[in-house]
C-alpha atoms as a PDB file:
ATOM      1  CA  UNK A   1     170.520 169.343 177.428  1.00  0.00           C
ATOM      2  CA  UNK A   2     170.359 172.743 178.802  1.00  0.00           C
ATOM      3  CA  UNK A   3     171.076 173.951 182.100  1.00  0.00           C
ATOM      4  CA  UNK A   4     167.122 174.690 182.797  1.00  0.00           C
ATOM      5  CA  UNK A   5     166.218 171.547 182.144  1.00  0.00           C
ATOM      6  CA  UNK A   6     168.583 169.452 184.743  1.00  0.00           C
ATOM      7  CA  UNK A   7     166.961 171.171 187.192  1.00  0.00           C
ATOM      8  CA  UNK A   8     163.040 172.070 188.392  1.00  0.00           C
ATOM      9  CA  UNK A   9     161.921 174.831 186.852  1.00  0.00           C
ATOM     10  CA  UNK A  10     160.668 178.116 189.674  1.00  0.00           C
ATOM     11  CA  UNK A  11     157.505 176.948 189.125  1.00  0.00           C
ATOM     12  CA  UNK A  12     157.995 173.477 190.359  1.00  0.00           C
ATOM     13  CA  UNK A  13     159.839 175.053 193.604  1.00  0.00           C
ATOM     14  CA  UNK A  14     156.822 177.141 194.126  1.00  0.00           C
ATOM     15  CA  UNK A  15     154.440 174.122 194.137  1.00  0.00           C
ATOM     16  CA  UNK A  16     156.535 171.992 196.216  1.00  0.00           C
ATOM     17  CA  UNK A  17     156.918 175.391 198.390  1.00  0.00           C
ATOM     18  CA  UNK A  18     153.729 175.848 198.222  1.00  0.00           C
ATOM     19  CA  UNK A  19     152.134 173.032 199.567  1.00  0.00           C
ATOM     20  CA  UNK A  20     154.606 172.713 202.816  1.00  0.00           C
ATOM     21  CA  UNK A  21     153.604 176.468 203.608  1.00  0.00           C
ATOM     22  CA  UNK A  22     149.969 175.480 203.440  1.00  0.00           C
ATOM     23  CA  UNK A  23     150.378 172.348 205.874  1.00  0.00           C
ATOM     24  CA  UNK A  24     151.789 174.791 208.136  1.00  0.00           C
ATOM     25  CA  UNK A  25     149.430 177.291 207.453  1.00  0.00           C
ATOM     26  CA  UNK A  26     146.550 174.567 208.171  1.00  0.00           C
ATOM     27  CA  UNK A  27     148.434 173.263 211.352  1.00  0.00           C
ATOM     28  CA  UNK A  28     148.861 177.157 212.847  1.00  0.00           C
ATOM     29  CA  UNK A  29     144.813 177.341 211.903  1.00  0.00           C
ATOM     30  CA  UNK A  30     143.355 174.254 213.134  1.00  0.00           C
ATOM     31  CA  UNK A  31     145.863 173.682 216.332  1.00  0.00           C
ATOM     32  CA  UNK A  32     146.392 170.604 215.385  1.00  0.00           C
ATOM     33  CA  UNK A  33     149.933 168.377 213.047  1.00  0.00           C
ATOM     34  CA  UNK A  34     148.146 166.535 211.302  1.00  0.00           C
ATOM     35  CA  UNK A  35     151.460 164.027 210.332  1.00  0.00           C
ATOM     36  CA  UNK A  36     149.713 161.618 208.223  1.00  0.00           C
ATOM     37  CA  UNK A  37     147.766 163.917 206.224  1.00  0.00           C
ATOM     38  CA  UNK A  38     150.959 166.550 205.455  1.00  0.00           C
ATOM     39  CA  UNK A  39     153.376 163.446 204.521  1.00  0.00           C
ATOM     40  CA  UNK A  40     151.116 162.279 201.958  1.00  0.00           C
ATOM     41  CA  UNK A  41     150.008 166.101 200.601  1.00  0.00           C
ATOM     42  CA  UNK A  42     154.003 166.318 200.094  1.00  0.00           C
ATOM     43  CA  UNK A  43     155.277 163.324 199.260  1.00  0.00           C
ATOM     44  CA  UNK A  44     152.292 163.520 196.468  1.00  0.00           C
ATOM     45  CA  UNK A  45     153.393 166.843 194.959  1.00  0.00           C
ATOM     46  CA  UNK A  46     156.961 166.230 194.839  1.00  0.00           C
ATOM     47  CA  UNK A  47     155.629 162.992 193.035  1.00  0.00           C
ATOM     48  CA  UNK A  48     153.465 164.912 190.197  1.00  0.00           C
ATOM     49  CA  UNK A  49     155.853 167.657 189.623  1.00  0.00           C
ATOM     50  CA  UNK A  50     158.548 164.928 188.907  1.00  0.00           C
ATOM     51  CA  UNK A  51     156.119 163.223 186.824  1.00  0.00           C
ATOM     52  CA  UNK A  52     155.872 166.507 185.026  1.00  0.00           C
ATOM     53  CA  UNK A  53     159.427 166.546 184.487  1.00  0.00           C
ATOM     54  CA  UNK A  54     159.500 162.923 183.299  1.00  0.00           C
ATOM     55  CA  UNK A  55     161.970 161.868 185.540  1.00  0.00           C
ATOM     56  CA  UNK A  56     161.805 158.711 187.212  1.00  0.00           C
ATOM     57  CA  UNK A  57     162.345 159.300 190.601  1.00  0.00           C
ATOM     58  CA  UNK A  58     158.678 160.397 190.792  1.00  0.00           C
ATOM     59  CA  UNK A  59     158.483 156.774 192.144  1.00  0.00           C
ATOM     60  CA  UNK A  60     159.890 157.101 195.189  1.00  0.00           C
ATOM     61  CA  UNK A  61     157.969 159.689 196.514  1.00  0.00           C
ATOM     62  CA  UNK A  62     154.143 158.148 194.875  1.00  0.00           C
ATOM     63  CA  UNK A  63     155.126 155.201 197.136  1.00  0.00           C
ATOM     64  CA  UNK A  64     155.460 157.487 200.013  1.00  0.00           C
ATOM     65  CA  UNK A  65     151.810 158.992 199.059  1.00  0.00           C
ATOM     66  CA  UNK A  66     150.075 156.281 197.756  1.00  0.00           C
ATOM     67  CA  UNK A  67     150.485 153.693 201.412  1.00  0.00           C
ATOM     68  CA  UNK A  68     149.544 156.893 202.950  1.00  0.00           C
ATOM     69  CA  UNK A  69     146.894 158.485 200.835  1.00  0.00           C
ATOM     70  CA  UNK A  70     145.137 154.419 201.126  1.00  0.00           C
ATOM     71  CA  UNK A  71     144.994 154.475 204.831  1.00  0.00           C
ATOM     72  CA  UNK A  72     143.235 158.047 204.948  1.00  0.00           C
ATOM     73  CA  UNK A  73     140.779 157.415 202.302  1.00  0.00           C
ATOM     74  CA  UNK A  74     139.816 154.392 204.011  1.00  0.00           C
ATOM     75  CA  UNK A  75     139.784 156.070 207.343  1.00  0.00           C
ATOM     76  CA  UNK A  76     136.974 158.733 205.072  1.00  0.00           C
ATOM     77  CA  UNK A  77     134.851 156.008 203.788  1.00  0.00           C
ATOM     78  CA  UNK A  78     135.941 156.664 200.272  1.00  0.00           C
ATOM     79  CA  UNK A  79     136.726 152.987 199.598  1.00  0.00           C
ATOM     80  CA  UNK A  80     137.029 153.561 195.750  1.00  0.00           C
ATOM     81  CA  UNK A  81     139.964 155.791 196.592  1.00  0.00           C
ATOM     82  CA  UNK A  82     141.117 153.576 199.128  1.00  0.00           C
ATOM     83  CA  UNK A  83     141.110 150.014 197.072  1.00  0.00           C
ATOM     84  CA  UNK A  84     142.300 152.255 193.717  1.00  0.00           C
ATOM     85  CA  UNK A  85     145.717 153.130 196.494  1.00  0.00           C
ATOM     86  CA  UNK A  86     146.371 150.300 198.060  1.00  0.00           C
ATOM     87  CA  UNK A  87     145.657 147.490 195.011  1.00  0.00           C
ATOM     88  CA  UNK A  88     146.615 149.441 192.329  1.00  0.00           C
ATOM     89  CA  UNK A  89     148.703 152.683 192.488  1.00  0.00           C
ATOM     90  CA  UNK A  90     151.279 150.529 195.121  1.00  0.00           C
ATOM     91  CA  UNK A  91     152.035 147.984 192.485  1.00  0.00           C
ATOM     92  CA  UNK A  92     152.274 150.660 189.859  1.00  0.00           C
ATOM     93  CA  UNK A  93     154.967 152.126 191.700  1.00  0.00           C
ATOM     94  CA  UNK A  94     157.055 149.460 190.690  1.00  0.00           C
ATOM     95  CA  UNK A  95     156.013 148.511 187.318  1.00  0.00           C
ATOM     96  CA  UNK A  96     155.895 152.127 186.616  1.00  0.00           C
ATOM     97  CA  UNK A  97     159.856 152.497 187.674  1.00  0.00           C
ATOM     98  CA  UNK A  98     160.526 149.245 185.362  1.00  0.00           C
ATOM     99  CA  UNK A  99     158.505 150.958 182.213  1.00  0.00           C
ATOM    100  CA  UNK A 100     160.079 154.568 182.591  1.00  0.00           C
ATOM    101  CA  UNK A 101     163.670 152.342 182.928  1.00  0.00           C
ATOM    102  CA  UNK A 102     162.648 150.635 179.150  1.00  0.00           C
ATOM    103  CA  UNK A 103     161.387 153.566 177.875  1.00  0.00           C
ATOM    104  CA  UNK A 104     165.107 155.842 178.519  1.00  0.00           C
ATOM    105  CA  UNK A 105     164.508 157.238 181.698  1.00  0.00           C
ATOM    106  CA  UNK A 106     167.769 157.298 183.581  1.00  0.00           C
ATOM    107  CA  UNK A 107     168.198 157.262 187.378  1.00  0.00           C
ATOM    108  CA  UNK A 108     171.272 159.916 186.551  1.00  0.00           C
ATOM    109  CA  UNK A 109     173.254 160.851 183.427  1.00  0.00           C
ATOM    110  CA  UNK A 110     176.224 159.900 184.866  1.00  0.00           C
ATOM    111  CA  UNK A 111     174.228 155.998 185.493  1.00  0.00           C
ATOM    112  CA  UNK A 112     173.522 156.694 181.614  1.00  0.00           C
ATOM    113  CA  UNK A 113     175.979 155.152 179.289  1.00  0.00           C
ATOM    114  CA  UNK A 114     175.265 158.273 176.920  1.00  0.00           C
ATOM    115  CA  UNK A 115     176.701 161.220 178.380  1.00  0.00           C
ATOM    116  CA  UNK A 116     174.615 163.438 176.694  1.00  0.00           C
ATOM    117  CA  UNK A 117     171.615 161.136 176.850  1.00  0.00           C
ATOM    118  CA  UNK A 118     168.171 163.212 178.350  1.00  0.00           C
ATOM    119  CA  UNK A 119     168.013 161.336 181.565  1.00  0.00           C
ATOM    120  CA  UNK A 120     163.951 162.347 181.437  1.00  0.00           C
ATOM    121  CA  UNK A 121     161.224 159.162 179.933  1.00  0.00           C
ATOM    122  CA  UNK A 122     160.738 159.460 176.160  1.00  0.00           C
ATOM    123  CA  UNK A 123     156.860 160.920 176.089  1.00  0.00           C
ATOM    124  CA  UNK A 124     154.232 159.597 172.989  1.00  0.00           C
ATOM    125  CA  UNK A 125     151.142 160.417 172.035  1.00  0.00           C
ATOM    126  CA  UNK A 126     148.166 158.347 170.968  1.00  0.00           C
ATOM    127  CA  UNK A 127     146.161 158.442 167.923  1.00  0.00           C
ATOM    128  CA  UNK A 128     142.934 160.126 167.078  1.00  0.00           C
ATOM    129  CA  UNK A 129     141.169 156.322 167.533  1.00  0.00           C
ATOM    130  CA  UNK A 130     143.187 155.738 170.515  1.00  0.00           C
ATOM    131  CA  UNK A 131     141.359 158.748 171.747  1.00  0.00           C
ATOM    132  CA  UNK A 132     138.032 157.903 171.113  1.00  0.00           C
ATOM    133  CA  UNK A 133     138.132 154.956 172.601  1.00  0.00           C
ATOM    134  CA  UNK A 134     139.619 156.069 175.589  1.00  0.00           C
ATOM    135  CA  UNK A 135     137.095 158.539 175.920  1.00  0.00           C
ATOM    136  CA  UNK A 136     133.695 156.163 175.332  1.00  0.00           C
ATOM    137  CA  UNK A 137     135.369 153.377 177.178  1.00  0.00           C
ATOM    138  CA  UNK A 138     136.520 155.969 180.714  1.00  0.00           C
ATOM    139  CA  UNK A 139     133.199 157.259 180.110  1.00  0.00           C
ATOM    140  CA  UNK A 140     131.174 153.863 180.315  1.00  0.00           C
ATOM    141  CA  UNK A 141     133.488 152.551 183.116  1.00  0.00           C
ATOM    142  CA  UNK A 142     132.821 155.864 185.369  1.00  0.00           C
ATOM    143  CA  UNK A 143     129.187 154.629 185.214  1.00  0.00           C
ATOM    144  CA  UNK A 144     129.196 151.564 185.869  1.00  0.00           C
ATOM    145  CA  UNK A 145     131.381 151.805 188.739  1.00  0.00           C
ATOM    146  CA  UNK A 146     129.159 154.704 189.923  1.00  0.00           C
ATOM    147  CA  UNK A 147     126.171 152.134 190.134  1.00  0.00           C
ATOM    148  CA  UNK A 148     128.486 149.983 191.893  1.00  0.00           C
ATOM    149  CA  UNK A 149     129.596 151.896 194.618  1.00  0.00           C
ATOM    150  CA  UNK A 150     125.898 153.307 194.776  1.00  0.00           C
ATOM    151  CA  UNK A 151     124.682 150.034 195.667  1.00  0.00           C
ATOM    152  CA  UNK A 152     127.440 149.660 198.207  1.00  0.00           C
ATOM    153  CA  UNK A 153     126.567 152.786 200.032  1.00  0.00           C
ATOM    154  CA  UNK A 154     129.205 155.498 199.387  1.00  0.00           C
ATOM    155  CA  UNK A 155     128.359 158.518 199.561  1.00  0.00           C
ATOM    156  CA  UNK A 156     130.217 159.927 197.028  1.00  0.00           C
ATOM    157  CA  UNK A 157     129.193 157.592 194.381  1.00  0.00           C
ATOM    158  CA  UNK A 158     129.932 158.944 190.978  1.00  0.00           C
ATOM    159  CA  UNK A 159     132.815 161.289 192.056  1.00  0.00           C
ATOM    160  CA  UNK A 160     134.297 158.441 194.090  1.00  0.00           C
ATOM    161  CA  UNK A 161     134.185 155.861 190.454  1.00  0.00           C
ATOM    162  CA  UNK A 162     135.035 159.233 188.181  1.00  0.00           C
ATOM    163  CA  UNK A 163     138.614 159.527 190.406  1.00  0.00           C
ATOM    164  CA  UNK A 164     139.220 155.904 190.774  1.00  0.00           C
ATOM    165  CA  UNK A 165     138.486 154.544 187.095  1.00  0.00           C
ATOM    166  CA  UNK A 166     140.147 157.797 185.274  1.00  0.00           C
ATOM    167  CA  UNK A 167     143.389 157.513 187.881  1.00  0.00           C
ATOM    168  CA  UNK A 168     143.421 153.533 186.973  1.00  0.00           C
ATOM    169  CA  UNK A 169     143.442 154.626 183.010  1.00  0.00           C
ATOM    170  CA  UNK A 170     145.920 157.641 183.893  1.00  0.00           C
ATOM    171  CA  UNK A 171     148.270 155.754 185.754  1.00  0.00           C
ATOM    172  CA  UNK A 172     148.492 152.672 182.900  1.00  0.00           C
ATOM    173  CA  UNK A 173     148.705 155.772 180.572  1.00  0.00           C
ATOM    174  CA  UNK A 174     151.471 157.468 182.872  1.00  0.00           C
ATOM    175  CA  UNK A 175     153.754 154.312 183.019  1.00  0.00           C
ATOM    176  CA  UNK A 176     153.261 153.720 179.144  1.00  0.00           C
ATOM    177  CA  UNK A 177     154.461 157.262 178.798  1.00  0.00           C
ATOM    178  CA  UNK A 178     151.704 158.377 176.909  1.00  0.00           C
ATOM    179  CA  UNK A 179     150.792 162.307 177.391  1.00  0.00           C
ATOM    180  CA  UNK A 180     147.094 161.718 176.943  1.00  0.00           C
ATOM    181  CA  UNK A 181     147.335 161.020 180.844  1.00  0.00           C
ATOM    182  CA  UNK A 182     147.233 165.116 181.871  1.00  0.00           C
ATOM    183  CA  UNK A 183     143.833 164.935 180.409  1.00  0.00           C
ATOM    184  CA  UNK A 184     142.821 162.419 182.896  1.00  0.00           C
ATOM    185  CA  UNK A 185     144.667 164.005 185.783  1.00  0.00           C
ATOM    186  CA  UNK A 186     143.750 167.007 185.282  1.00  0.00           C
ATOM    187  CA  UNK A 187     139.386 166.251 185.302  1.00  0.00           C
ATOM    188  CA  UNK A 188     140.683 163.762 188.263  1.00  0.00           C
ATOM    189  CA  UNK A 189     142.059 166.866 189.865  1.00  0.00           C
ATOM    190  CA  UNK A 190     139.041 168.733 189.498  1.00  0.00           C
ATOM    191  CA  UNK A 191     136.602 165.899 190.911  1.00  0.00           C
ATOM    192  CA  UNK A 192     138.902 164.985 193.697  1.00  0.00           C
ATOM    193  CA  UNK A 193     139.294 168.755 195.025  1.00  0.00           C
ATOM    194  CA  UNK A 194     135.337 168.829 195.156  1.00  0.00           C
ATOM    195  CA  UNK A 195     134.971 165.296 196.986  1.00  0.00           C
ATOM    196  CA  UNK A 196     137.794 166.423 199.563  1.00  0.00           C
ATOM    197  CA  UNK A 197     135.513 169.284 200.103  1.00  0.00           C
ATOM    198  CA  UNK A 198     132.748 168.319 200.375  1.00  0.00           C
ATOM    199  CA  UNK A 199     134.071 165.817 202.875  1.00  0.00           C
ATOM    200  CA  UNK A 200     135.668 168.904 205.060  1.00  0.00           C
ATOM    201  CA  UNK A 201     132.135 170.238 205.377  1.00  0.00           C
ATOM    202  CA  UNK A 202     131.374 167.135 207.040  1.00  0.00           C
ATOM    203  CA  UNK A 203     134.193 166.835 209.501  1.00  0.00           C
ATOM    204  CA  UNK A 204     136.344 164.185 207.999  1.00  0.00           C
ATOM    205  CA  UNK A 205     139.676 163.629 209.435  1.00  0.00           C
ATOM    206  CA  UNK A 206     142.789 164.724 207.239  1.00  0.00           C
ATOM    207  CA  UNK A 207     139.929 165.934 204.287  1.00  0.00           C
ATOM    208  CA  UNK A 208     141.308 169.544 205.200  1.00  0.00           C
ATOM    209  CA  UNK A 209     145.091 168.744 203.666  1.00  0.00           C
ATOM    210  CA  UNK A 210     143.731 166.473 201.331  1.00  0.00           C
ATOM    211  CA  UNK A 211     141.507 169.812 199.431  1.00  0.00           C
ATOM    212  CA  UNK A 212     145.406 171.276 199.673  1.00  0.00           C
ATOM    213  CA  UNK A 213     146.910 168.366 197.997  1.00  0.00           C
ATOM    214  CA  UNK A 214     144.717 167.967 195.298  1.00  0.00           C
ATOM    215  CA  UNK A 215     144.625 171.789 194.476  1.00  0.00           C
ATOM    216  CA  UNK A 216     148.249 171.563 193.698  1.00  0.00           C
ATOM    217  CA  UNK A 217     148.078 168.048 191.620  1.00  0.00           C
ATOM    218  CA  UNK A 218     146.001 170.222 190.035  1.00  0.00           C
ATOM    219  CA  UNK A 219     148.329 173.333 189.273  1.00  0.00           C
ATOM    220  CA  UNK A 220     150.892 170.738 188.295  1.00  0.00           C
ATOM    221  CA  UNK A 221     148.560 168.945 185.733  1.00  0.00           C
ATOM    222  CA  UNK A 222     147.834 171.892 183.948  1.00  0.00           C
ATOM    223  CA  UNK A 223     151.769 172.162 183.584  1.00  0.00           C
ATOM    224  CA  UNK A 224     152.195 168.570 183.540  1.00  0.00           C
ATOM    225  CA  UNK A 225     149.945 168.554 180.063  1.00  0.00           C
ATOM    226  CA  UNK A 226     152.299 171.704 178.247  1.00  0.00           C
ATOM    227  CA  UNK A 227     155.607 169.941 179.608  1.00  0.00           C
ATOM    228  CA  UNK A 228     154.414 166.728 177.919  1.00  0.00           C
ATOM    229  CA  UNK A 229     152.969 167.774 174.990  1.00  0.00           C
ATOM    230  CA  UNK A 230     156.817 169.207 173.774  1.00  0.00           C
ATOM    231  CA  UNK A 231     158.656 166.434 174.924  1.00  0.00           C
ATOM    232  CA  UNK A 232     156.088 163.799 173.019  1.00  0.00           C
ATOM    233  CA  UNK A 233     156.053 165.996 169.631  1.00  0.00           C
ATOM    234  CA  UNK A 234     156.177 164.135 167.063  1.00  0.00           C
ATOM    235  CA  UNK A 235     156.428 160.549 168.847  1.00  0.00           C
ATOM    236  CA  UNK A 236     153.642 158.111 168.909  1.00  0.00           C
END
């Protein structure tokens, strides 16, 4: 493998750089440390731009993020976000780290009994059908769960069941390796940058940081999505 690729890439550094800037940025602003909220908007993008790079240790800092990011969307009445977290994304962590293991990801090359082995997850893709019933089936959950959480009085409804039913299906995709997920994340991106706003406008705690988070999941999706589709060419 080639010398870029054991390391991130200057894009990477700029998102990780660019997201502890901004909490410090938002701090200097405000007058306040938010602690909570800047934990979670890091740990999360280290987490993602790992992802990106299909190395396993992603894990370690989405279990840092996810406890967090639960306890802050609860805290914001977004209780889609904050059941999806705690119920969901924390056990993931760990199945996740157990699929990436069977699938060739390697904690190190030197824990690799290849030497030359790519440390990073062997990436697939899905088939046209696959596709299309991914699509009608994310499409008829995200309404349904809409309704639901319409009926249970959150005021985000429909964006609230769009980020929570999409990052269930993304994260499943993600720990099957699958690079149809970056499709997912990245219209989750979009949706959850517009909830955490509109959310600021109203005062929430932490819903400053989270916009900052979730603008840099989604830089790293878009790069996430033309990382993955090379390393899953020709793999299904």
């Amino acid at each position: 493998m080639k010398t870029a690729e054991k390391i991130l890439s200057l894009y990477d550094i700029l998102l990780i750089a660019g997201v502890v800037v901004s909490n410090i940025i938002y701090s200097v602003l405000t007058g306040t440390i938010d602690v909570m909220g800047s934990a979670a908007g890091i740990a999360g993008v280290c987490c993602v731009v790992l992802v990106a790079k299909g190395s396993i240790w992603n894990y370690a800092f989405g279990l840092v993020n996810v406890t967090l990011y639960a306890v802050i969307s609860y805290k914001a009445a977004l209780y889609g976000d904050a059941a999806l977290n705690a119920l969901y994304y924390l056990p993931m962590q760990f199945i996740g780290w157990w699929q990436w293991r069977k699938r060739g990801a390697a904690v190190s090359r030197e824990a690799s009994a290849e030497p030359d082995h790519d440390v990073r997850v062997k990436a697939r893709r899905m088939t046209m059908m696959q596709r299309v019933v991914l699509s009608a089936g994310s499409a008829v959950l995200v309404f349904a769960g809409g309704l639901l959480l319409e009926h249970l009085g959150d005021p985000q409804p429909y964006k609230d069941s769009a980020t929570t039913v999409l990052s269930i299906i993304a994260q499943a995709l993600m720990a099957l390796a699958f690079m149809e997920q970056w499709a997912l994340w990245i219209i989750t991106n979009v949706i959850s940058v517009i909830m955490w706003s509109v959310c600021a406008v109203r005062g929430e705690a932490h819903a400053g940081l989270m916009v900052v988070m979730w603008v840099f999941y989604l830089l790293n999706s878009l790069n996430g999505l033309r990382v993955w589709l090379r390393l899953s060419k020709g793999r299904a």
